[in-house]
C-alpha atoms as a PDB file:
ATOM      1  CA  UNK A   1      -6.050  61.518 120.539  1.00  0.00           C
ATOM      2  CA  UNK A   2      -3.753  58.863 121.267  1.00  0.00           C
ATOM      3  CA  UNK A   3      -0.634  58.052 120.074  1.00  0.00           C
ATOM      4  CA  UNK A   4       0.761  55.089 119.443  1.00  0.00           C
ATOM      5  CA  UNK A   5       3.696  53.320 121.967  1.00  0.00           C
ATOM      6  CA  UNK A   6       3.864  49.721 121.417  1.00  0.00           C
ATOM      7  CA  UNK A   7       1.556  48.121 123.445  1.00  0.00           C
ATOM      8  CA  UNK A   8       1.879  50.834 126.168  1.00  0.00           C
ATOM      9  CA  UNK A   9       5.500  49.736 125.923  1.00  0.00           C
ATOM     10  CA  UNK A  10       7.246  53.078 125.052  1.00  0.00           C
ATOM     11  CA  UNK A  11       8.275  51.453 122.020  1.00  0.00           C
ATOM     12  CA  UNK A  12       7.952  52.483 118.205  1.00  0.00           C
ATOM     13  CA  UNK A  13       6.602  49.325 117.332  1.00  0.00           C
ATOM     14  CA  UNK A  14       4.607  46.360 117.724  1.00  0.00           C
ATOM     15  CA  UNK A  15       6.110  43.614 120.166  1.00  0.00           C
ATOM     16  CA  UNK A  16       5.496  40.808 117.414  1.00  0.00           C
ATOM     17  CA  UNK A  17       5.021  41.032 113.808  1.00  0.00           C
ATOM     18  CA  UNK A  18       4.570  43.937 111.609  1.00  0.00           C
ATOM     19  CA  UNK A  19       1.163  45.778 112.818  1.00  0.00           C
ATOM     20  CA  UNK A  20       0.239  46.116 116.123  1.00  0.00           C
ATOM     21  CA  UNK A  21      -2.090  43.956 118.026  1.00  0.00           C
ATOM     22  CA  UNK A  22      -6.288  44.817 118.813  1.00  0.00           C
ATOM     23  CA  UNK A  23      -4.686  44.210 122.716  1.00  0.00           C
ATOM     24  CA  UNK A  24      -1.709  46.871 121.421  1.00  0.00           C
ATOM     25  CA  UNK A  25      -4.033  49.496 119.923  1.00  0.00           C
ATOM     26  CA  UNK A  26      -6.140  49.024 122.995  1.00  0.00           C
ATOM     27  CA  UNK A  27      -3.427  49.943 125.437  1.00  0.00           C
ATOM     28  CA  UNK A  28      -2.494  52.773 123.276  1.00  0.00           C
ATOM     29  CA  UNK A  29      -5.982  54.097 123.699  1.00  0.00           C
ATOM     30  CA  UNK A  30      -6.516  53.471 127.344  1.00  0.00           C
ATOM     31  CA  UNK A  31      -3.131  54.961 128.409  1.00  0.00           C
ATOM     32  CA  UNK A  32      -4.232  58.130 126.467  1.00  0.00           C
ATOM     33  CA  UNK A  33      -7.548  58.442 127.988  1.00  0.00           C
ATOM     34  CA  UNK A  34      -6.909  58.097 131.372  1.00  0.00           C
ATOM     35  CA  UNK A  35      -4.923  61.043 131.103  1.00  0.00           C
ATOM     36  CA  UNK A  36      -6.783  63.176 129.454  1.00  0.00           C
ATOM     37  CA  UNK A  37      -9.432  62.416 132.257  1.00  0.00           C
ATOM     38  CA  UNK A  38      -6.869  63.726 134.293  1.00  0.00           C
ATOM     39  CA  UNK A  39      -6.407  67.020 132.480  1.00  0.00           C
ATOM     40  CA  UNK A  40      -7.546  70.071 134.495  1.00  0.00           C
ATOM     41  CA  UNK A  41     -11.225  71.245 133.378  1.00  0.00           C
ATOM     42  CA  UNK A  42      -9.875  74.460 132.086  1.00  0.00           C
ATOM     43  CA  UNK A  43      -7.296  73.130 129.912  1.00  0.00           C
ATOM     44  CA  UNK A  44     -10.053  70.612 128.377  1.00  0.00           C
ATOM     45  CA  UNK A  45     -12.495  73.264 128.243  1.00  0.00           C
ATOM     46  CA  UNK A  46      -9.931  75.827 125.706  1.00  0.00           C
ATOM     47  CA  UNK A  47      -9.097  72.667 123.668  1.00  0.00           C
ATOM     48  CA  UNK A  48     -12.268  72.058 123.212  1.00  0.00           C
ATOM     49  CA  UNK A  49     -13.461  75.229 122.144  1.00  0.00           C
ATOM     50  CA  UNK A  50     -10.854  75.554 119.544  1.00  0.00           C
ATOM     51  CA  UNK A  51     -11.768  72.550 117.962  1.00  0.00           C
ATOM     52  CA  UNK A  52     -15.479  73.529 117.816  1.00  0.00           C
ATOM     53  CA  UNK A  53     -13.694  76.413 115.561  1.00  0.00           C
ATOM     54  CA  UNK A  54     -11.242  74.591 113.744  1.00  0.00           C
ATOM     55  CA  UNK A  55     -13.443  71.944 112.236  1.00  0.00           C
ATOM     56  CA  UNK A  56     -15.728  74.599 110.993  1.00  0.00           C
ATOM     57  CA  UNK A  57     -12.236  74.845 107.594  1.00  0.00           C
ATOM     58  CA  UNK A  58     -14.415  71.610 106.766  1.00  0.00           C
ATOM     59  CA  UNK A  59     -17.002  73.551 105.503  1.00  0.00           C
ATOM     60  CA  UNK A  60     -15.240  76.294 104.392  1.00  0.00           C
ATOM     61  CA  UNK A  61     -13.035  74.461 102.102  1.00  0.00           C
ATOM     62  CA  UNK A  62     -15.559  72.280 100.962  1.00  0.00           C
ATOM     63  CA  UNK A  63     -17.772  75.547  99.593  1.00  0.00           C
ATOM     64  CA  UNK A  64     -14.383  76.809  97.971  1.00  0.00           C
ATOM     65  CA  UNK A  65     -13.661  73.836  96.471  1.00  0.00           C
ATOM     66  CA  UNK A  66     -17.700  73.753  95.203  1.00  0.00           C
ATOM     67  CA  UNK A  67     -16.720  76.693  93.191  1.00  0.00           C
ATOM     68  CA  UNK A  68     -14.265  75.181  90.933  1.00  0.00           C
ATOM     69  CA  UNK A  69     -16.462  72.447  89.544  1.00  0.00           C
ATOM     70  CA  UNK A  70     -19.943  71.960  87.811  1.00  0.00           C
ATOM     71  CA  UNK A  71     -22.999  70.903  89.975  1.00  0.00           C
ATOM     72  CA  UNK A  72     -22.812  67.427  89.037  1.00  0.00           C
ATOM     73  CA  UNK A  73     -19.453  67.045  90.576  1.00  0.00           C
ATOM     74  CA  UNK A  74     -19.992  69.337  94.085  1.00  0.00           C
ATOM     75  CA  UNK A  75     -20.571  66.474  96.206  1.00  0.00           C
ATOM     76  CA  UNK A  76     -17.747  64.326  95.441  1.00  0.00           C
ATOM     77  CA  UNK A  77     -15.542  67.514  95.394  1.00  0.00           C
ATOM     78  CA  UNK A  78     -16.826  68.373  98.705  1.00  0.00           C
ATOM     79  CA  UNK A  79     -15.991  64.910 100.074  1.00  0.00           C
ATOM     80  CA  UNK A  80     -12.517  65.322  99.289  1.00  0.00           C
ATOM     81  CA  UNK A  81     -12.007  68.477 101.651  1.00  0.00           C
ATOM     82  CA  UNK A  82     -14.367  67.853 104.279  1.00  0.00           C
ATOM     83  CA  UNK A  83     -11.688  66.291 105.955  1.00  0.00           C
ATOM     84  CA  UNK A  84      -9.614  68.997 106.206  1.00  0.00           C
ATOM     85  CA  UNK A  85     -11.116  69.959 109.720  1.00  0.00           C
ATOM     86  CA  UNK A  86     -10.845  66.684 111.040  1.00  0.00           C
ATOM     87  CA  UNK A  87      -7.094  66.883 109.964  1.00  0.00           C
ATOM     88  CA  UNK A  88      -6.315  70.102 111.879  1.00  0.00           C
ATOM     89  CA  UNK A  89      -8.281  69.115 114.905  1.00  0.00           C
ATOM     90  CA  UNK A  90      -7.091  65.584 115.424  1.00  0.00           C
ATOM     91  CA  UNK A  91      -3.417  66.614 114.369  1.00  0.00           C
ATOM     92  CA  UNK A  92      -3.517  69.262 116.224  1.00  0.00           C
ATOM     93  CA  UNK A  93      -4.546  67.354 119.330  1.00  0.00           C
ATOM     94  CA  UNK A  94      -7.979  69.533 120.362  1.00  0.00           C
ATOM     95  CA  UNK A  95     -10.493  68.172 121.848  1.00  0.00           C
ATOM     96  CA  UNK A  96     -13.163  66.683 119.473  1.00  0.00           C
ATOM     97  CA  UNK A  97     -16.342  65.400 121.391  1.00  0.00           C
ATOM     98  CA  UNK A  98     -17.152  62.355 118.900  1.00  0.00           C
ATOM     99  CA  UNK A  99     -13.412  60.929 119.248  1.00  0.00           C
ATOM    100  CA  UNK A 100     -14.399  60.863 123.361  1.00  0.00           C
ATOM    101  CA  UNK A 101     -17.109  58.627 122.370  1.00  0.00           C
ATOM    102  CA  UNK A 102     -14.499  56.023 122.391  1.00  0.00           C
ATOM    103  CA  UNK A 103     -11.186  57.353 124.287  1.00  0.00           C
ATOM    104  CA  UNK A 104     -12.684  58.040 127.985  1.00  0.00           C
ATOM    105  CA  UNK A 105     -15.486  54.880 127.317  1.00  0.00           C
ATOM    106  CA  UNK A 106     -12.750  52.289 126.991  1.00  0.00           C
ATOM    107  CA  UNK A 107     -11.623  53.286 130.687  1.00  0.00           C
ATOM    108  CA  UNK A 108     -14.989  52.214 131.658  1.00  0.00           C
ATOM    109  CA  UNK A 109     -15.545  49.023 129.568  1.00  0.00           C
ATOM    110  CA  UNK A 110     -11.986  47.870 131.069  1.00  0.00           C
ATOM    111  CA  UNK A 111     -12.684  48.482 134.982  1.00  0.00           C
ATOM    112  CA  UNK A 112     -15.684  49.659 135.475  1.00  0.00           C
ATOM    113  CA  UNK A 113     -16.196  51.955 138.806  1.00  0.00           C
ATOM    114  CA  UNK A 114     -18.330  55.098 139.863  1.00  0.00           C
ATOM    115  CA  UNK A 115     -15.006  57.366 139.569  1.00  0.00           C
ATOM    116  CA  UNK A 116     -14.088  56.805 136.016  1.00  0.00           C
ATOM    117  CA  UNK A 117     -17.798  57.193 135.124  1.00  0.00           C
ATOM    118  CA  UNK A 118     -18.055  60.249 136.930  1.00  0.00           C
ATOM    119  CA  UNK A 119     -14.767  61.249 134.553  1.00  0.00           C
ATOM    120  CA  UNK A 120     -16.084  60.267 131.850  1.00  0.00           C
ATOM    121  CA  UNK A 121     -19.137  62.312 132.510  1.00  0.00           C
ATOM    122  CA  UNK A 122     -16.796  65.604 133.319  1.00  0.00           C
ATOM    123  CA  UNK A 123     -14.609  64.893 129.936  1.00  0.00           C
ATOM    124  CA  UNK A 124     -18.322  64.570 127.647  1.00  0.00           C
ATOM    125  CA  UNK A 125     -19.425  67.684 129.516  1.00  0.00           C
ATOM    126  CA  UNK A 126     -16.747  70.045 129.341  1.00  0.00           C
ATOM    127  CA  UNK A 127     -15.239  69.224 125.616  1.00  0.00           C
ATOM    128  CA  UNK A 128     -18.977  69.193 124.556  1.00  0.00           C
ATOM    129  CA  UNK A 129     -19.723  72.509 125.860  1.00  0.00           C
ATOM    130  CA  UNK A 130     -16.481  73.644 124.763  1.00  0.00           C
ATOM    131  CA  UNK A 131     -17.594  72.721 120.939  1.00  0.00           C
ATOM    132  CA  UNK A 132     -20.676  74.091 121.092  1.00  0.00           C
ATOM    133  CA  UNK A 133     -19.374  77.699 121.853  1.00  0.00           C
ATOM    134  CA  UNK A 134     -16.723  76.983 119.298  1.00  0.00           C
ATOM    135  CA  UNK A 135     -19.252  76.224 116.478  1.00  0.00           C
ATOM    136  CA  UNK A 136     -21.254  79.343 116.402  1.00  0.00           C
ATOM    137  CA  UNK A 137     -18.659  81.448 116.957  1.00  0.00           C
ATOM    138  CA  UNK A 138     -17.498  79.927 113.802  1.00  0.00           C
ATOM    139  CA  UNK A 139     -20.659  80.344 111.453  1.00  0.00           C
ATOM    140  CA  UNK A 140     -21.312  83.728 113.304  1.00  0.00           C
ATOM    141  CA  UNK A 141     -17.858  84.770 111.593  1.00  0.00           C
ATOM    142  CA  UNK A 142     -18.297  83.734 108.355  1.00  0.00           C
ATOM    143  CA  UNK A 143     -22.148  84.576 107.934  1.00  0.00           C
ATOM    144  CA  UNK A 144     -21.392  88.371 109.182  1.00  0.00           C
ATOM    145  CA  UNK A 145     -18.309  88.932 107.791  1.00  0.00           C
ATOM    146  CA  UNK A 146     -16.848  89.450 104.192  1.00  0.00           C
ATOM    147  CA  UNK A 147     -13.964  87.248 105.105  1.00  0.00           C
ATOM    148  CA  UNK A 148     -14.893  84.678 102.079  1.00  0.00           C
ATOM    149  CA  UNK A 149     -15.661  86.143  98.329  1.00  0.00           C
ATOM    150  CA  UNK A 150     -18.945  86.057  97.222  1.00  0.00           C
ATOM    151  CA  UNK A 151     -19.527  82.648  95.473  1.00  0.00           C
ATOM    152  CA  UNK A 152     -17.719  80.714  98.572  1.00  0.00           C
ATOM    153  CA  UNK A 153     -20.244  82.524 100.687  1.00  0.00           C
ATOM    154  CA  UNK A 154     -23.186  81.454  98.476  1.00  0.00           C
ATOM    155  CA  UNK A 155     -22.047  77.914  98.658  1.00  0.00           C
ATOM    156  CA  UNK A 156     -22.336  77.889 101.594  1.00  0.00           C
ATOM    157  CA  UNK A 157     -25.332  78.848 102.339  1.00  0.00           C
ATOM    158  CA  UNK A 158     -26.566  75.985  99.713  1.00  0.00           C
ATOM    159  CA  UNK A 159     -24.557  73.996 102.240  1.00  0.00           C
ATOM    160  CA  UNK A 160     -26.117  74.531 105.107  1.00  0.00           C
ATOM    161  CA  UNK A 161     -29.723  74.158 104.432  1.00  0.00           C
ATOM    162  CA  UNK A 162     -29.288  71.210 102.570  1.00  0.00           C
ATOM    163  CA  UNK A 163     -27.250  69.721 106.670  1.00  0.00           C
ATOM    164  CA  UNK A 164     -30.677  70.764 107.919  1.00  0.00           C
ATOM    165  CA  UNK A 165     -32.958  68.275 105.443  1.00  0.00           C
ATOM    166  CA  UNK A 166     -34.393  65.495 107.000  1.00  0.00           C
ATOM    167  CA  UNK A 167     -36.853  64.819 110.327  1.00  0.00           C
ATOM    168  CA  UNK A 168     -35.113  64.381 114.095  1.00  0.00           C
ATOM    169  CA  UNK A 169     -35.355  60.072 113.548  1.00  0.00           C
ATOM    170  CA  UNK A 170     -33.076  60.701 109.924  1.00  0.00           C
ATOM    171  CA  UNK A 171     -30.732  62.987 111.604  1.00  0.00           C
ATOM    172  CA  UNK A 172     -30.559  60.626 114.270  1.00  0.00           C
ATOM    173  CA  UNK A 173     -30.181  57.955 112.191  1.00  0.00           C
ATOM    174  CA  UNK A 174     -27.421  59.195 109.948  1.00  0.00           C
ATOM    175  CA  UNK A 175     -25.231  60.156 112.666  1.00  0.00           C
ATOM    176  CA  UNK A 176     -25.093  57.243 114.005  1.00  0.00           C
ATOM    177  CA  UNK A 177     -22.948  55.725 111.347  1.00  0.00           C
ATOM    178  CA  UNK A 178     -20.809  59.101 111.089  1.00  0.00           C
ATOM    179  CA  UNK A 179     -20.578  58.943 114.906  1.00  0.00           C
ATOM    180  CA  UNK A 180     -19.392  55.094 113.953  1.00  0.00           C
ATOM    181  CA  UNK A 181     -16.557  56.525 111.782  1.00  0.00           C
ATOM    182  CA  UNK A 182     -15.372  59.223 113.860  1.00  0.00           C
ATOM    183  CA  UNK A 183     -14.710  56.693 116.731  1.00  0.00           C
ATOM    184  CA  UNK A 184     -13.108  54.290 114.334  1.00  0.00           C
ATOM    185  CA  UNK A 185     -10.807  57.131 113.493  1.00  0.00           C
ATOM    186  CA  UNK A 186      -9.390  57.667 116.659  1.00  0.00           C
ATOM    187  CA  UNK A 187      -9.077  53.799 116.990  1.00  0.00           C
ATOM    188  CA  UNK A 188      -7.206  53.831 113.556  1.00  0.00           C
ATOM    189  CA  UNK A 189      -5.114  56.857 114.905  1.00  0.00           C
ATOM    190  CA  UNK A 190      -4.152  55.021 117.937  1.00  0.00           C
ATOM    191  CA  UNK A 191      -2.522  51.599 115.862  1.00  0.00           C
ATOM    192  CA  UNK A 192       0.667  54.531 114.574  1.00  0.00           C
ATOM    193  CA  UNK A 193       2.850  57.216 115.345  1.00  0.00           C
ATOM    194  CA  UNK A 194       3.448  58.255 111.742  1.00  0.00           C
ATOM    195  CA  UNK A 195       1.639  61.705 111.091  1.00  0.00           C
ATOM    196  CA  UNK A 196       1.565  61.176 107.331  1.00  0.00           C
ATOM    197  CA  UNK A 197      -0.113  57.742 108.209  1.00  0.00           C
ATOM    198  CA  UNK A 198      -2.401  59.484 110.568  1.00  0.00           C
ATOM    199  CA  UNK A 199      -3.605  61.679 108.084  1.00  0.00           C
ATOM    200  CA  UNK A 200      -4.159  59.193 105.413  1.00  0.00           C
ATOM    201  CA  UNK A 201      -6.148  57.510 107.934  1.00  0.00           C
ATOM    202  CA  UNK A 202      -8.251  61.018 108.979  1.00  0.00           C
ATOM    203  CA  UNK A 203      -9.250  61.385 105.381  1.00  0.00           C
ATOM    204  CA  UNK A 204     -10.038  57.654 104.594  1.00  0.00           C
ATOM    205  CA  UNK A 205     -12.455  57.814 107.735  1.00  0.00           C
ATOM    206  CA  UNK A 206     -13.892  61.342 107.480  1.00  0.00           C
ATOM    207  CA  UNK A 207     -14.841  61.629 103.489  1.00  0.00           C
ATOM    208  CA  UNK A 208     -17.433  59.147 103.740  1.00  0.00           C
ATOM    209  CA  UNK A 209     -19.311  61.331 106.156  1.00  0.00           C
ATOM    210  CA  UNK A 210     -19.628  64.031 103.147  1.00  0.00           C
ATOM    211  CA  UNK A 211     -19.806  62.077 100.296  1.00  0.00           C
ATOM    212  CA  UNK A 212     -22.479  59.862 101.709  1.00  0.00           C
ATOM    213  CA  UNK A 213     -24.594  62.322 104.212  1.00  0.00           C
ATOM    214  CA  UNK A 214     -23.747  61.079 107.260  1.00  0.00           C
ATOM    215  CA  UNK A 215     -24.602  63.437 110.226  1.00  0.00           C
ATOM    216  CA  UNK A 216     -21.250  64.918 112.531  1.00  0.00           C
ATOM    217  CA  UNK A 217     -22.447  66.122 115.327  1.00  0.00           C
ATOM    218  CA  UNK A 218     -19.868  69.148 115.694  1.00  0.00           C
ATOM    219  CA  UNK A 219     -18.833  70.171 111.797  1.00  0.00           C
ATOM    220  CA  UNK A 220     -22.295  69.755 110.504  1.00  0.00           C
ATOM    221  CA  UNK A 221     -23.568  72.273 113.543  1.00  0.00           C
ATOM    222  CA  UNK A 222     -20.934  74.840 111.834  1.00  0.00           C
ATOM    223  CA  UNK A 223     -23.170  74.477 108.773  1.00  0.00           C
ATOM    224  CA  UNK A 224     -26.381  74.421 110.611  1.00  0.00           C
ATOM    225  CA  UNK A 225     -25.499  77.691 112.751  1.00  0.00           C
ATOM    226  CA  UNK A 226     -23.872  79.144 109.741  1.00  0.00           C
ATOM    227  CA  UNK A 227     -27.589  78.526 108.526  1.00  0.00           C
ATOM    228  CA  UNK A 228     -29.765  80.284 111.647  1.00  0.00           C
ATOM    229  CA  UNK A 229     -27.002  83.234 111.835  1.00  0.00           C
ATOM    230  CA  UNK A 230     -27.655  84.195 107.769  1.00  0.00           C
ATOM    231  CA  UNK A 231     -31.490  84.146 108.520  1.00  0.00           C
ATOM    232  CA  UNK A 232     -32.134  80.794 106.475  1.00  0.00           C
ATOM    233  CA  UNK A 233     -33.666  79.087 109.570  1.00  0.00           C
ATOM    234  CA  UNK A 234     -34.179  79.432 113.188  1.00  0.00           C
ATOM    235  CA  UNK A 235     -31.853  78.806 115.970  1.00  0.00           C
ATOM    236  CA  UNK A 236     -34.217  76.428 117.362  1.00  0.00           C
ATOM    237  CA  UNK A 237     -34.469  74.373 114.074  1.00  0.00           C
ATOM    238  CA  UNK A 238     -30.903  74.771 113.849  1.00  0.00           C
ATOM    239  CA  UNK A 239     -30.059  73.397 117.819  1.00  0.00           C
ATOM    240  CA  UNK A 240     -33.208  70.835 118.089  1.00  0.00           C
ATOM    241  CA  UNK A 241     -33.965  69.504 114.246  1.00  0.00           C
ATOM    242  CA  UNK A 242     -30.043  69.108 113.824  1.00  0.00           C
ATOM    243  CA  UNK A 243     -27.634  69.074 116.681  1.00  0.00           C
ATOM    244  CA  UNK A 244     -29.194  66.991 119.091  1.00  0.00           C
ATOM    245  CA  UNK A 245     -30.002  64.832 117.123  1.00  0.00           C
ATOM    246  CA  UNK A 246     -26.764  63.908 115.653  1.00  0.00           C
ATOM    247  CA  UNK A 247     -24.955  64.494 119.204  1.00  0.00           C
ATOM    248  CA  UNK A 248     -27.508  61.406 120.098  1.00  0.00           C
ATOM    249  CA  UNK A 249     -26.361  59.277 116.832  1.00  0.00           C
ATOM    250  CA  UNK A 250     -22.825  60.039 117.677  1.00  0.00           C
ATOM    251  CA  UNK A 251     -22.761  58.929 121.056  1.00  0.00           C
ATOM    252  CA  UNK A 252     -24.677  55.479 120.120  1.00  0.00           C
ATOM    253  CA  UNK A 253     -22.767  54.937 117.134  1.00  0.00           C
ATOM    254  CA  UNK A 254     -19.095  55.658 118.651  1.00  0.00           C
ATOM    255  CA  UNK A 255     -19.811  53.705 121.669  1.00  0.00           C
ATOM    256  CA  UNK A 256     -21.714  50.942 120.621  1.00  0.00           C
ATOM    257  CA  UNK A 257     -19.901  50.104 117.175  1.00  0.00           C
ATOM    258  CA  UNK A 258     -16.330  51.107 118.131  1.00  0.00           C
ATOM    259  CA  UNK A 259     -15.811  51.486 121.631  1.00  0.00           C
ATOM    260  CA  UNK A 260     -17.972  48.670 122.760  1.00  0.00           C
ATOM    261  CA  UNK A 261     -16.974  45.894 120.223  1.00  0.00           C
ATOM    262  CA  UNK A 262     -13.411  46.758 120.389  1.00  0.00           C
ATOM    263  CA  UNK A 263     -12.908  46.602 123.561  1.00  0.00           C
ATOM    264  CA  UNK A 264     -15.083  43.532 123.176  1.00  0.00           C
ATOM    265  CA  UNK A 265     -12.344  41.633 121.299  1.00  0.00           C
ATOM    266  CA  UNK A 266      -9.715  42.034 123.795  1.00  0.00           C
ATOM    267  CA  UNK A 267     -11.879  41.738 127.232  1.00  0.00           C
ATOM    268  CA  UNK A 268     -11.359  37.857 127.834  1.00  0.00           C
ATOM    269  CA  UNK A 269      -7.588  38.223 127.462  1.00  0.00           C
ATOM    270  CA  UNK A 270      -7.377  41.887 129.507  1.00  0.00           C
ATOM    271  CA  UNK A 271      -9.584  39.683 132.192  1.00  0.00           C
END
């Protein structure tokens, strides 16, 4: 996740004005990416892997908080925490495979070669892989352990089969748009250096996906593996009728609506 310097200027703040500039942000992001397509394989690997467990406190805290309010209210009550994972993750600078759907694309877009795709490639690979072992090691905790009480455990399980609902084209298309605001995050991320301001901007971006059924590729495969590990669906439904899907509707909608237009808006001058 990048942070931002001023326009790639090592400064606090933006060379003109009060905000920093799309061009600004951009540089921010770019400067970030290129080194962390530089970052040794095993490093990116471990990072990823222990975001692939962190973000699983999304749905965790979102079946606590389920217990403290009626049925009517659950959903908007699970909005509110769901982005707690996002919050650790991002803060905590691991590597999240849907905020790569803009960072190591925008080295592409801007000078386009065989290398940086090739590095691009490596970074999806690795930080992808390193997810999906960090997911199911997740769910496989909390579905065989009593590490939760009893209601927070059966709230979850109402949880995860309702991630599972819909055909491969609605899972598709539903992460698309979450895949949209997970790459918008990391955009948003990139435009401050203020943590508190950071967050704000994690939860503004990352509630939606709850409250409105959007499809993350990563958290939501916590819930669906938390689902196929407590014997309420197959592995195979859990891996093909959710998590490929929504890794598919992440990529298109982080690099098509966020890395692609942004970088859009800045080409002519960067050229």
């Amino acid at each position: 996740m990048a942070t931002a310097k001023g326009g790639g200027t090592g400064t606090a703040g933006p060379e003109s004005g009060t905000r920093l500039s799309a061009e600004e942000i951009h540089a921010n992001v770019l400067a970030q990416a290129e080194d962390e397509m530089k970052r040794p394989a095993f490093d990116l690997f471990w990072s990823a892997v222990t975001a692939g467990l962190t973000i699983g406190w999304s749905f965790v805290g979102g079946a606590y908080v389920s217990t403290l309010v009626g049925p009517e209210h659950r959903k908007a009550a699970q909005a509110v925490l769901y982005p707690l994972g996002f919050i650790l993750v991002i803060i905590g600078r691991s590597q999240l495979f849907t905020e790569n759907t803009l960072e190591p694309v925008i080295p592409v877009l801007d000078h386009p070669t065989g290398e940086k795709l090739g590095k691009m490639l490596r970074l999806w690979g690795l930080v992808l892989l390193g997810n999906m072992l960090g997911a199911p090691a997740f769910a496989l905790l909390f579905a065989h352990t009593n590490v939760v009480a009893a209601d927070v455990s059966a709230q979850m399980r109402e949880m995860s089969v309702s991630s599972l609902e819909g055909a491969f084209g609605s899972q598709f298309y539903h992460a698309i748009f979450a895949g949209w605001l997970i790459a918008l995050t990391a955009w948003l991320v990139s435009a401050t250096s203020f943590t508190g301001a950071q967050i704000a901007l994690i939860w503004l971006t990352t509630a939606p996906i709850a409250a409105l059924e959007f499809r993350h590729s990563i958290a939501g495969s916590v819930e669906a593996f938390f689902a196929a590990s407590s014997g309420l669906t197959t592995w195979a439904a859990a891996i093909g009728g959710f998590t490929v899907p929504a890794i598919l509707g992440n990529v298109v909608g982080g690099v098509i609506f966020v890395a692609m237009l942004n970088h859009g808006q800045v080409a002519g001058k960067r050229s």
